[in-house]
PDB file of N, CA and C in Angstrom:
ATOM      1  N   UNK A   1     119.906 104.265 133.992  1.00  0.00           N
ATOM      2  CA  UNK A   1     119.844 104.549 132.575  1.00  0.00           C
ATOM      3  C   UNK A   1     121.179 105.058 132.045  1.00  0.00           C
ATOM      4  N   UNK A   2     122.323 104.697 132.526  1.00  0.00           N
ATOM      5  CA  UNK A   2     123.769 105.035 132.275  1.00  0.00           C
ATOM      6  C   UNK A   2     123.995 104.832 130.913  1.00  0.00           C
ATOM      7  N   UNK A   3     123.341 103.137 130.386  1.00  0.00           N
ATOM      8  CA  UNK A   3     123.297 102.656 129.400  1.00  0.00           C
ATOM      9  C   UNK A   3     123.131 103.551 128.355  1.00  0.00           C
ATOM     10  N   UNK A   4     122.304 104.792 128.229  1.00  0.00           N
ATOM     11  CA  UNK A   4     121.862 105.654 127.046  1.00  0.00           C
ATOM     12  C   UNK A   4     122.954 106.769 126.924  1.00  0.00           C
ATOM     13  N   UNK A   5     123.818 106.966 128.023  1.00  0.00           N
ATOM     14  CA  UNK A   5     124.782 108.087 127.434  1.00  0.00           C
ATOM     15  C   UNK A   5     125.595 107.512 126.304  1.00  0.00           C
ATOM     16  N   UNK A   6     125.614 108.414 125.348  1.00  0.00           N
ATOM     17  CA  UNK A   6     126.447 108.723 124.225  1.00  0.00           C
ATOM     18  C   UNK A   6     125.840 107.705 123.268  1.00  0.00           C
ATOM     19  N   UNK A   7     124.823 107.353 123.300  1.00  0.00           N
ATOM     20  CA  UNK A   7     123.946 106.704 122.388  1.00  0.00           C
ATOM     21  C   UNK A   7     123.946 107.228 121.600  1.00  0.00           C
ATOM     22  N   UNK A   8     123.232 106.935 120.329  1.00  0.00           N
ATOM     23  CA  UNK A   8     122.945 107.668 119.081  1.00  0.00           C
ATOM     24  C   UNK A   8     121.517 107.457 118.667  1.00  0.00           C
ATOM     25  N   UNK A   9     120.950 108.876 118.694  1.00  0.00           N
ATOM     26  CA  UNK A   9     119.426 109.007 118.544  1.00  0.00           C
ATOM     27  C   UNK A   9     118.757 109.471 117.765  1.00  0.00           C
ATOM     28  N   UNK A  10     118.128 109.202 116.718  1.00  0.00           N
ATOM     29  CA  UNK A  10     117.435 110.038 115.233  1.00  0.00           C
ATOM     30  C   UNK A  10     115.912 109.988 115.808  1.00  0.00           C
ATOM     31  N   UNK A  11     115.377 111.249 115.677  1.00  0.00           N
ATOM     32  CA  UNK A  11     114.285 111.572 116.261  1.00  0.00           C
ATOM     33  C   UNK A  11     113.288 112.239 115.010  1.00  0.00           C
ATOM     34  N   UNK A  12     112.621 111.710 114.075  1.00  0.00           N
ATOM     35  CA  UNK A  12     111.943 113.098 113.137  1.00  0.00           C
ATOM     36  C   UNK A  12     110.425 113.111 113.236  1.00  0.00           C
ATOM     37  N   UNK A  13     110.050 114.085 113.319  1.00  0.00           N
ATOM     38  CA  UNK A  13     108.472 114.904 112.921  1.00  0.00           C
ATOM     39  C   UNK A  13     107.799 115.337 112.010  1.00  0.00           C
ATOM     40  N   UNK A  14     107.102 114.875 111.182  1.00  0.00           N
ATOM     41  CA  UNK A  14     106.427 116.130 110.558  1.00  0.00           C
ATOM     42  C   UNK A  14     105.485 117.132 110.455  1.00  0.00           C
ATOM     43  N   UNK A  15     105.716 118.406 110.225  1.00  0.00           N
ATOM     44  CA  UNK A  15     104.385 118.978 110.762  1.00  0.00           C
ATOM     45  C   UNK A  15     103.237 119.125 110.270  1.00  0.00           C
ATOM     46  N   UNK A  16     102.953 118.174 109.874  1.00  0.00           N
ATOM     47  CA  UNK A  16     101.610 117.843 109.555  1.00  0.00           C
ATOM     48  C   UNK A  16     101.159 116.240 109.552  1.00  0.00           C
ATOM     49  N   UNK A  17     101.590 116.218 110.788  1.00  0.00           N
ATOM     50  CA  UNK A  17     101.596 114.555 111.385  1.00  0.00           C
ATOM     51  C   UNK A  17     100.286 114.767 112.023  1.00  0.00           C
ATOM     52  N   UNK A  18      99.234 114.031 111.648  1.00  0.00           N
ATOM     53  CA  UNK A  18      97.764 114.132 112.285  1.00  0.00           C
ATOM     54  C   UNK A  18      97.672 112.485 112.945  1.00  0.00           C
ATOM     55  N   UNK A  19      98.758 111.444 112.600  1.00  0.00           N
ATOM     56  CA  UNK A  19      98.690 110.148 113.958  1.00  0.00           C
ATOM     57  C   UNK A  19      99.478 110.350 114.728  1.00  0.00           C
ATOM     58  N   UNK A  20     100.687 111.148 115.306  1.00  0.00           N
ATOM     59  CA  UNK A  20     101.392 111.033 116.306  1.00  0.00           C
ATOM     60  C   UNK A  20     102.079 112.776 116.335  1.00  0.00           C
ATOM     61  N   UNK A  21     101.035 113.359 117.715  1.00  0.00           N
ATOM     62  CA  UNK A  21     101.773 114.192 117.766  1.00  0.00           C
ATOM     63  C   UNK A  21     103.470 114.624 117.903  1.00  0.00           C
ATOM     64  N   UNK A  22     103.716 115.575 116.678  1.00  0.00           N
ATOM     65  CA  UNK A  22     105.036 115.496 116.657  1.00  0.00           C
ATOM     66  C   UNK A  22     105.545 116.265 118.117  1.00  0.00           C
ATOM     67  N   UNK A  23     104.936 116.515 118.956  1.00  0.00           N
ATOM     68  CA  UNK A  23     105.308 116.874 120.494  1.00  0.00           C
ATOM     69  C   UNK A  23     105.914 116.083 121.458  1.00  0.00           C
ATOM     70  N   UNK A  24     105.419 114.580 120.822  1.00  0.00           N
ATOM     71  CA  UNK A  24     106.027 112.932 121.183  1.00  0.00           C
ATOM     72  C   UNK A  24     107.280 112.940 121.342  1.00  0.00           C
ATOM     73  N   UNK A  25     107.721 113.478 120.088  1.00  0.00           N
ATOM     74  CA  UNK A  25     109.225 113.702 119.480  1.00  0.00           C
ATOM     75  C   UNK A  25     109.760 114.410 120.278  1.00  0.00           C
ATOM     76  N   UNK A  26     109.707 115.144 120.388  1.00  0.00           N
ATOM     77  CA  UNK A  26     110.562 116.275 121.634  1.00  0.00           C
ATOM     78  C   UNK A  26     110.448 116.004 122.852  1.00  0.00           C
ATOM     79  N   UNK A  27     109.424 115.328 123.368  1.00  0.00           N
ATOM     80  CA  UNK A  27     109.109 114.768 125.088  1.00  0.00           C
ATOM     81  C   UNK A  27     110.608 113.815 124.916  1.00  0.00           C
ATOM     82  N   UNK A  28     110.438 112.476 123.911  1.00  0.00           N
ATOM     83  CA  UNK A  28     111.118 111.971 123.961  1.00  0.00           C
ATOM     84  C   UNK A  28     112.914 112.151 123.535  1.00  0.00           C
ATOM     85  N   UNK A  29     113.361 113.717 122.881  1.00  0.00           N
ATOM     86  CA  UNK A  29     114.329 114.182 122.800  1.00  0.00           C
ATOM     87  C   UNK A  29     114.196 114.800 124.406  1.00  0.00           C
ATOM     88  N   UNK A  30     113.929 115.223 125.193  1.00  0.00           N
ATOM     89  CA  UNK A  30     114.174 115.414 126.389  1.00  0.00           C
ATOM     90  C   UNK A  30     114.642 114.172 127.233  1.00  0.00           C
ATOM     91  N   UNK A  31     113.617 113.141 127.060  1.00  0.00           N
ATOM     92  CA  UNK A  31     114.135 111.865 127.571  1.00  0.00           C
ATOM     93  C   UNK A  31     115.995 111.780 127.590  1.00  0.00           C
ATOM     94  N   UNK A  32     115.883 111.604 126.229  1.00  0.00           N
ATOM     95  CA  UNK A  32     117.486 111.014 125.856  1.00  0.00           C
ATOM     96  C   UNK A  32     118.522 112.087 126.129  1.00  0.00           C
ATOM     97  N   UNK A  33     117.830 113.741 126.148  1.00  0.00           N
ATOM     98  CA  UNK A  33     118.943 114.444 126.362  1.00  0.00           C
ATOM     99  C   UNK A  33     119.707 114.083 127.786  1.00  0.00           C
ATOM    100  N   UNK A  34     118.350 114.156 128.494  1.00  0.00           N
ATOM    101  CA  UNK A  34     118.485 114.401 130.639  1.00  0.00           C
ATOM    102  C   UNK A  34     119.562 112.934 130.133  1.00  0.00           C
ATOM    103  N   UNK A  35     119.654 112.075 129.630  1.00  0.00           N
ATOM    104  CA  UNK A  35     120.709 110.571 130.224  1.00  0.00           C
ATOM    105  C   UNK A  35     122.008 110.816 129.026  1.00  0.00           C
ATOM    106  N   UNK A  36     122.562 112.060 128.141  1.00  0.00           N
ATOM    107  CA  UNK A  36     123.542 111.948 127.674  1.00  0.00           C
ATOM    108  C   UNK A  36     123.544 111.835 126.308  1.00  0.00           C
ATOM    109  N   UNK A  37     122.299 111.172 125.525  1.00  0.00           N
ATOM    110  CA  UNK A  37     122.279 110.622 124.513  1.00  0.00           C
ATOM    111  C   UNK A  37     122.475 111.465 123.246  1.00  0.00           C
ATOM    112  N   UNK A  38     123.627 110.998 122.386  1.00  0.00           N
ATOM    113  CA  UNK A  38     123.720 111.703 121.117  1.00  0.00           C
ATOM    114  C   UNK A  38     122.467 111.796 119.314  1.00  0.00           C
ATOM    115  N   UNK A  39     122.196 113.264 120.034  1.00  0.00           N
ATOM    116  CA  UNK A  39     120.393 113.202 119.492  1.00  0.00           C
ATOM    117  C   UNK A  39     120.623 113.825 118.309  1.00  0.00           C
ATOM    118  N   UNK A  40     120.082 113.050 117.250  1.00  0.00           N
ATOM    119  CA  UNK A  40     119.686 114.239 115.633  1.00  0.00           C
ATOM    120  C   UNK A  40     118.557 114.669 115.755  1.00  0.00           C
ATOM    121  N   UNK A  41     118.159 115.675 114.998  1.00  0.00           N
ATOM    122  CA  UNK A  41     116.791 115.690 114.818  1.00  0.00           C
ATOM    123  C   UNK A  41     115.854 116.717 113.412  1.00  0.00           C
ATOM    124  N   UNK A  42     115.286 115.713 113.488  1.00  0.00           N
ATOM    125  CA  UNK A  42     114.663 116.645 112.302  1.00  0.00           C
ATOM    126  C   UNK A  42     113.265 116.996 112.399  1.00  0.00           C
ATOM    127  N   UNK A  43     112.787 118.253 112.687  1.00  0.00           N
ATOM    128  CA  UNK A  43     110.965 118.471 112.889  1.00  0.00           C
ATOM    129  C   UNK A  43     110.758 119.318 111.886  1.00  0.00           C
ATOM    130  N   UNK A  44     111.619 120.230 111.002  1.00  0.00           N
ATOM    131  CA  UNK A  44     110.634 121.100 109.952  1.00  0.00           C
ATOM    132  C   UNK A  44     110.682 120.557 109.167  1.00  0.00           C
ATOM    133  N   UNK A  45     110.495 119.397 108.411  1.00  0.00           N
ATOM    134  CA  UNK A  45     109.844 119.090 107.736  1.00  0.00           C
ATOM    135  C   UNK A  45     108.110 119.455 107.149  1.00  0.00           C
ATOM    136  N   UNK A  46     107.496 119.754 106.404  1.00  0.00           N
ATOM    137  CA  UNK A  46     106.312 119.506 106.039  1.00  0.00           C
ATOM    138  C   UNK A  46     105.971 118.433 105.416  1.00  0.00           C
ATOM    139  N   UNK A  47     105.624 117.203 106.374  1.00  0.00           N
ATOM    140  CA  UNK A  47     104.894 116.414 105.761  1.00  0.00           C
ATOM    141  C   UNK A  47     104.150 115.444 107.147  1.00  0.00           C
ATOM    142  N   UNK A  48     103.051 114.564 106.380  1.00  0.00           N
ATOM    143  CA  UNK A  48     102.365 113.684 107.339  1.00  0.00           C
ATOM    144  C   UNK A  48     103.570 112.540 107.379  1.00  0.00           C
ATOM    145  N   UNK A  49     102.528 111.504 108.154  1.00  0.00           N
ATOM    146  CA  UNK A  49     102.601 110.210 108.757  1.00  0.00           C
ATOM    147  C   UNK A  49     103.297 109.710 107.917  1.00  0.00           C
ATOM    148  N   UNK A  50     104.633 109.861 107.480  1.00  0.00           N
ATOM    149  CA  UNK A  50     105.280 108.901 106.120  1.00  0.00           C
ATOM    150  C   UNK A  50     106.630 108.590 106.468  1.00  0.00           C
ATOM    151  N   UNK A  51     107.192 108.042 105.979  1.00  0.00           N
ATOM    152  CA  UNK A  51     108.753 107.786 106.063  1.00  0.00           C
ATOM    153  C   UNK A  51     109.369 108.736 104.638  1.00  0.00           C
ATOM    154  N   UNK A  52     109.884 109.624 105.019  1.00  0.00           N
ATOM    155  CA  UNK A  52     110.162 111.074 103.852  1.00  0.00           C
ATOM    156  C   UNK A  52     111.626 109.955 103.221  1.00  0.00           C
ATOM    157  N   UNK A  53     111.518 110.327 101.639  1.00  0.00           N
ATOM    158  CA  UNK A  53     112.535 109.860 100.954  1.00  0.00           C
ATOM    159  C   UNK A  53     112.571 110.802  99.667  1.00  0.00           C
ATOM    160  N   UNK A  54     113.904 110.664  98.915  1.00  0.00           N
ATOM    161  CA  UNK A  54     114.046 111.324  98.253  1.00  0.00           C
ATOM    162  C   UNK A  54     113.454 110.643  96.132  1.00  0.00           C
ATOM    163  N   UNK A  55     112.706 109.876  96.752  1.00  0.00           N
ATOM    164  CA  UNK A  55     112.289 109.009  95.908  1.00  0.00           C
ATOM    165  C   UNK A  55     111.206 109.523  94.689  1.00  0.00           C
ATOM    166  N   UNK A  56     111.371 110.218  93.933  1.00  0.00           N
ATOM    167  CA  UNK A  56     110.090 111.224  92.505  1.00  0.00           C
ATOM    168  C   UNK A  56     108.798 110.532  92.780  1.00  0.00           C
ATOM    169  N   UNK A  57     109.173 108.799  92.686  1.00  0.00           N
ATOM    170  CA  UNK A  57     107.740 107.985  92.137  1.00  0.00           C
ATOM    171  C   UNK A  57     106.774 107.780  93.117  1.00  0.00           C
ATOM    172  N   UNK A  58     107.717 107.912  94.616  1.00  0.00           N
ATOM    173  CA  UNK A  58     106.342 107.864  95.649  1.00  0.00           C
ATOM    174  C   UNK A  58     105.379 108.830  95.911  1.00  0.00           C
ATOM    175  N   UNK A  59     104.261 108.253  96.433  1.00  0.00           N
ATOM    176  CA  UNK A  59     103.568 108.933  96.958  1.00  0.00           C
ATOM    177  C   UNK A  59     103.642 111.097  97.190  1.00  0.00           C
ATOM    178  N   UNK A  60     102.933 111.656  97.808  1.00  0.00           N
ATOM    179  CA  UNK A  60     103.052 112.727  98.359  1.00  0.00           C
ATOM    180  C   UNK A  60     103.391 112.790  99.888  1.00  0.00           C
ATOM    181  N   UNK A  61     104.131 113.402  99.956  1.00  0.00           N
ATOM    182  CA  UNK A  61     104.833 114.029 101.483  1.00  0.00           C
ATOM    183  C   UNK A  61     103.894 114.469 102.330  1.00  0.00           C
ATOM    184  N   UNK A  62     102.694 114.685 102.014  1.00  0.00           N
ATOM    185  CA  UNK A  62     101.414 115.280 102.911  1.00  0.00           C
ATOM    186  C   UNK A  62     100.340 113.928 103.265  1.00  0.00           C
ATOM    187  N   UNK A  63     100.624 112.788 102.427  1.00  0.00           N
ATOM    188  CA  UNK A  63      99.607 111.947 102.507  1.00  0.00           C
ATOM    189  C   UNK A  63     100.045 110.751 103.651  1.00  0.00           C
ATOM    190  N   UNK A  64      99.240 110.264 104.378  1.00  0.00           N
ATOM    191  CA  UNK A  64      99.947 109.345 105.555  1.00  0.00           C
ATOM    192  C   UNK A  64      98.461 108.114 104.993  1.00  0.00           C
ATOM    193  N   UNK A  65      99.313 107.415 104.260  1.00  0.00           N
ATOM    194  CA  UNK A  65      98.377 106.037 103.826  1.00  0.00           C
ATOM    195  C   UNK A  65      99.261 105.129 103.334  1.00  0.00           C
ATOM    196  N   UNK A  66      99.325 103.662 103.856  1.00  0.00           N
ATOM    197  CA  UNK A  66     100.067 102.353 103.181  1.00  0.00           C
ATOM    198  C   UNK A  66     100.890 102.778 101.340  1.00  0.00           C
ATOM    199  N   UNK A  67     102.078 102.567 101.861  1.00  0.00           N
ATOM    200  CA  UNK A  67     103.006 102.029 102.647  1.00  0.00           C
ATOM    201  C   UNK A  67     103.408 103.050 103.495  1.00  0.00           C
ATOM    202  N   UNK A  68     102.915 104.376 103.256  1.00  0.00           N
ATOM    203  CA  UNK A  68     103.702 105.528 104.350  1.00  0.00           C
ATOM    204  C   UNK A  68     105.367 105.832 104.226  1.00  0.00           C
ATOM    205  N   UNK A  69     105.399 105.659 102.931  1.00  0.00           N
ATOM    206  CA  UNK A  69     106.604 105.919 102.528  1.00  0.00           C
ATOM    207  C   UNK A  69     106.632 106.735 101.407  1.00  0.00           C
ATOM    208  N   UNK A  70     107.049 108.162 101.053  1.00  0.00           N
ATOM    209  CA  UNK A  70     106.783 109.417 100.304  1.00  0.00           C
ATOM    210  C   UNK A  70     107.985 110.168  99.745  1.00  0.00           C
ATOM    211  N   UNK A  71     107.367 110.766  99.185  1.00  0.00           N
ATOM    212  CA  UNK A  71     108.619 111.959  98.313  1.00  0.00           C
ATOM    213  C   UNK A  71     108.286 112.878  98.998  1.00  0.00           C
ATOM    214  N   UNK A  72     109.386 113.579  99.748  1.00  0.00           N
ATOM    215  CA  UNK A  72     109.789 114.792 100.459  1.00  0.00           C
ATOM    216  C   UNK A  72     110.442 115.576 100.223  1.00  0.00           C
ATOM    217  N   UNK A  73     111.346 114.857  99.214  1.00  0.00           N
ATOM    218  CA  UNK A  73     112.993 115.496  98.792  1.00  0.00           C
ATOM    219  C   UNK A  73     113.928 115.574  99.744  1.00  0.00           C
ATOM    220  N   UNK A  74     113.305 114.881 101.092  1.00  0.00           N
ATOM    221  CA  UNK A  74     114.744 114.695 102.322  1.00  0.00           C
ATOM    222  C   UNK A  74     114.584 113.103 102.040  1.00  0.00           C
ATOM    223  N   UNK A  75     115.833 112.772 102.265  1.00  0.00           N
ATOM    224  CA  UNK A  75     116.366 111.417 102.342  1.00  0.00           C
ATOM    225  C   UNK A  75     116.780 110.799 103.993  1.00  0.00           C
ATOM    226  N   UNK A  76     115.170 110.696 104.550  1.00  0.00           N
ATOM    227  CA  UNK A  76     115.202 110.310 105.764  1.00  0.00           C
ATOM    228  C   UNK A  76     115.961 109.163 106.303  1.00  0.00           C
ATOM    229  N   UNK A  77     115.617 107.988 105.653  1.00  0.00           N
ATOM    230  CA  UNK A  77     116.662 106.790 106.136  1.00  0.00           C
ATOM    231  C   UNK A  77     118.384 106.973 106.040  1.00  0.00           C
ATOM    232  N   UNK A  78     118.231 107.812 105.146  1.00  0.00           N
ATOM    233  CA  UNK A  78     119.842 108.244 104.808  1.00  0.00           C
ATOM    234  C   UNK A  78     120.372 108.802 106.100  1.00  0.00           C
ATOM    235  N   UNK A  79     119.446 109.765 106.020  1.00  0.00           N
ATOM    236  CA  UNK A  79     119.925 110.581 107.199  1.00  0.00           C
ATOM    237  C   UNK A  79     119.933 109.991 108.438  1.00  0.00           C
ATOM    238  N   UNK A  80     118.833 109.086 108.863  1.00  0.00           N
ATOM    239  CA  UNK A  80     118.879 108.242 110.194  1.00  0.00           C
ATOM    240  C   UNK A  80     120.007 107.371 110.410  1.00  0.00           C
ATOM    241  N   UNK A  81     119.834 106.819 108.836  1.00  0.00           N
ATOM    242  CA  UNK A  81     121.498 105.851 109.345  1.00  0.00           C
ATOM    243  C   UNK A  81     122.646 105.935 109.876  1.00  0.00           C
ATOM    244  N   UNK A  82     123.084 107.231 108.556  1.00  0.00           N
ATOM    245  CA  UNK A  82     124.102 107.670 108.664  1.00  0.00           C
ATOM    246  C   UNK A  82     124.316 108.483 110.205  1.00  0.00           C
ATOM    247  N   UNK A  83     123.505 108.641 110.766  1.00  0.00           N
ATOM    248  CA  UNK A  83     123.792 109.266 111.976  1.00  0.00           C
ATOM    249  C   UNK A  83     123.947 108.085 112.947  1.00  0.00           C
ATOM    250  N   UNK A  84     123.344 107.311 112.864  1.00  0.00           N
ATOM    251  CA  UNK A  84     123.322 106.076 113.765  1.00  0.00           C
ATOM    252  C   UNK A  84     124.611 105.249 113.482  1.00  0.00           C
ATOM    253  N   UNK A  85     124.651 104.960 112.500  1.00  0.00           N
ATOM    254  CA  UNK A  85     125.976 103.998 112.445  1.00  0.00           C
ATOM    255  C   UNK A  85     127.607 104.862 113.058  1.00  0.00           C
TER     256      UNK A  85
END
């Protein structure tokens, strides 16, 4: 698993994720730490099952239902990218 050092890894949770414990998240930030990998991460958030954006018109940050994409006031993809690229 040499391959994963110095990778780049965006990891987020929210805590009030009732489909995937956000504990997932951190098993798997252990994963990537033990092989090197360059990890972001974001878990305090408060919100469910959504993709958090900084978007007024979506949805609520607590609600995890189609499209799963919400107003949080964090600008998650932003932040994933920009760490990744």
């Amino acid at each position: 698993m040499t391959n994963l050092k110095d990778s780049k890894v965006f990891i987020w949770a929210g805590t009030k994720d009732t489909t995937v414990n956000p504990d997932v998240g951190r098993k798997g930030e252990d994963l990537y730490r033990h092989y090197g990998a360059n990890i972001k991460t974001k878990y305090d958030l408060v919100a469910a099952h959504t993709t958090p954006t900084i978007d007024p018109y979506l949805g609520s940050c607590l609600t995890a239902e189609s499209p799963y994409i919400s107003y949080c006031n964090y600008d998650g993809p932003f932040e994933a990218l920009n760490h990744l690229s």
